[in-house]
Protein backbone atom coordinates (compact mmCIF):
# COMPACT_ATOMS: atom_id res chain seq x y z
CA UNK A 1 0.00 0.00 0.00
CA UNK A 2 1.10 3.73 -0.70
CA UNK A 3 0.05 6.86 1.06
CA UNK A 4 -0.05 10.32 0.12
CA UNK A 5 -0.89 13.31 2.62
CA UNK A 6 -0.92 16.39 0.64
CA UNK A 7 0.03 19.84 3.63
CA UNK A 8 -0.26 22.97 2.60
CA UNK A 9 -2.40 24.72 0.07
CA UNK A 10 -4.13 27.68 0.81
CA UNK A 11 -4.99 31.05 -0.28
CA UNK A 12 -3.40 33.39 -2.54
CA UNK A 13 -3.38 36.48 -4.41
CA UNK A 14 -3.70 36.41 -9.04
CA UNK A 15 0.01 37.00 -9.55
CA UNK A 16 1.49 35.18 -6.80
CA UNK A 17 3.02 31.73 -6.33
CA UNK A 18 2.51 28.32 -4.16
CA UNK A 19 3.97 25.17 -3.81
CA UNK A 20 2.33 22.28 -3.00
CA UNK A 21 3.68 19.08 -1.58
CA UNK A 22 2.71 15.28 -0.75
CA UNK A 23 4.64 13.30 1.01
CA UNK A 24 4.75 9.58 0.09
CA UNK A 25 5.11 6.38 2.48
CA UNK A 26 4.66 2.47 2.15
CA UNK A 27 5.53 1.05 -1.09
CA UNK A 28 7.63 3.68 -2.80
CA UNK A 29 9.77 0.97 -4.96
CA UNK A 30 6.24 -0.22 -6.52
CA UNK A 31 5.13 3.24 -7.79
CA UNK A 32 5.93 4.18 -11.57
CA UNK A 33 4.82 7.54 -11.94
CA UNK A 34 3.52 10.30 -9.49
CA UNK A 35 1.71 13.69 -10.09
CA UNK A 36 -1.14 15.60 -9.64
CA UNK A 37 -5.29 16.14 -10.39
CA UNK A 38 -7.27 18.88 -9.70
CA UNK A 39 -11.20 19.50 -9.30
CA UNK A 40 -12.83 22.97 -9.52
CA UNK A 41 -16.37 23.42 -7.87
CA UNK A 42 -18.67 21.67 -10.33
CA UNK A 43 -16.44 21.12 -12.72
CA UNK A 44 -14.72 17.20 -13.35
CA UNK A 45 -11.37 16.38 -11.74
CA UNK A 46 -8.31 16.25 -13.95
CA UNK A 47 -4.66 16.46 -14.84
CA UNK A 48 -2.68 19.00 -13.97
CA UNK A 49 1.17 17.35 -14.35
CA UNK A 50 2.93 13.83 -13.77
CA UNK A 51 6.37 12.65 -12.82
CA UNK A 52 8.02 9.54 -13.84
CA UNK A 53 10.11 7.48 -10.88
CA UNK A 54 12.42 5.95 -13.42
CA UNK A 55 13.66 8.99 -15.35
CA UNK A 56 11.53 11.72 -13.82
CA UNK A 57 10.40 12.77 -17.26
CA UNK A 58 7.41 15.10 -16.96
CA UNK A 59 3.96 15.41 -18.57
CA UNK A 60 1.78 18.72 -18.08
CA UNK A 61 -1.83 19.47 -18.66
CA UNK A 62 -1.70 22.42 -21.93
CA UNK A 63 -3.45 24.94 -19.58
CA UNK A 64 -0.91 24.77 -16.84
CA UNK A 65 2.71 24.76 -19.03
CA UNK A 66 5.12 27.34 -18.44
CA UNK A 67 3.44 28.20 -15.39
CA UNK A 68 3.30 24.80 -13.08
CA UNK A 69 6.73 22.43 -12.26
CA UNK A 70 6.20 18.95 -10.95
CA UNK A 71 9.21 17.90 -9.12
CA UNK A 72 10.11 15.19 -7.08
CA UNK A 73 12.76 14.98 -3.57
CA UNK A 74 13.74 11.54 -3.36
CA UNK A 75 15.75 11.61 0.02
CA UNK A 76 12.37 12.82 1.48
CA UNK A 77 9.94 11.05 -0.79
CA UNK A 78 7.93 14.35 -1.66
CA UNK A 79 6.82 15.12 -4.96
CA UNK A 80 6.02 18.72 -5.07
CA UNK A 81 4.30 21.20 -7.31
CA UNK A 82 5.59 24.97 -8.14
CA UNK A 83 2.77 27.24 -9.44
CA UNK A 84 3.14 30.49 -10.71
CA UNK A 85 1.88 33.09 -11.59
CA UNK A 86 -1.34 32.21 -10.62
CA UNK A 87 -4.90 33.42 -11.84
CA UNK A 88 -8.32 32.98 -9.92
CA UNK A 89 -9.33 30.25 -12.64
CA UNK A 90 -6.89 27.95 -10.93
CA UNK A 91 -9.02 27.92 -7.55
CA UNK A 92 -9.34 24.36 -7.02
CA UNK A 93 -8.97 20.77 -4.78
CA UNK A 94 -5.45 19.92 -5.80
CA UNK A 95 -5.12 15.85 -5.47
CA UNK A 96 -1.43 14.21 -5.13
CA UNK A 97 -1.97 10.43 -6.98
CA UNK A 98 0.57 7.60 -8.00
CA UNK A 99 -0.03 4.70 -9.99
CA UNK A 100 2.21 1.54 -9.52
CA UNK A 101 4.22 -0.56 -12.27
CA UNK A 102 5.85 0.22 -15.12
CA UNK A 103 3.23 3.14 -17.01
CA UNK A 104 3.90 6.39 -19.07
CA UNK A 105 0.53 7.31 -18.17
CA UNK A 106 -0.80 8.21 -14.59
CA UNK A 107 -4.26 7.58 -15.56
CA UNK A 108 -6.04 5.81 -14.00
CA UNK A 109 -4.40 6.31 -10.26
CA UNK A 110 -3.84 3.68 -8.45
CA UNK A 111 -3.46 6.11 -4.82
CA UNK A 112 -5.09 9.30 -4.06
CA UNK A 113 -4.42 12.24 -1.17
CA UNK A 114 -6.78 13.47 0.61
CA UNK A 115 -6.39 16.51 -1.85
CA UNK A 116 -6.13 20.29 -0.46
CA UNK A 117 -7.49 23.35 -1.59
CA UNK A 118 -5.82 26.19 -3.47
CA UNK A 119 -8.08 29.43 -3.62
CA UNK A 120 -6.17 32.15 -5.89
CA UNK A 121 -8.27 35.55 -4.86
CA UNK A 122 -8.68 38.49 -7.88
């Protein structure tokens, strides 16, 4: 089993920047890639960017490149995400999620956080 506890998040002004992190435990060595979802208020949840364990090769949802960095901290088994230069269309439940094996793709998850919220204020 893997867990993923996702601190942070928070509130912040259009302009500004936040990092989000989610620390990993259990069965690191299983996990192939890592990244992260998010879910507006009625909207569906989706991609926002993934990180590869093996060659931490990164994928990124169009509307977030340039802007977002996935990264990953193996001596503390974090996987973190930089946003900048954020807008108010951003506000969302930000979810950390692995999936195990050997994948290119993150979807479908196999582990979820328990997500936190990011609120970017106009």
């Amino acid at each position: 089993q893997v867990q993923l506890v996702e601190p942070g998040g928070g509130l912040v002004q259009a302009g500004g920047s936040l990092r989000l992190s989610c620390a990993v435990s259990g069965r690191i060595s299983s996990l192939g890639i890592m990244g992260w979802f998010r879910q507006a208020p009625g909207k569906e949840r989706e991609f926002v960017a993934a990180i590869r364990r093996s060659d931490d090769s990164t994928t990124y949802a169009d509307s977030v490149k340039g802007r977002f960095t996935i990264s990953r901290d193996n001596a503390k088994n974090t996987v973190y995400l930089q946003m900048n230069s954020l807008i108010p269309e951003v506000t969302a439940v930000y979810y950390c999620a692995a999936r195990g094996g050997i994948t290119v793709t993150i979807n479908p998850p196999d582990y979820w956080g328990q997500g936190t919220q990011v609120t970017v204020s106009s």
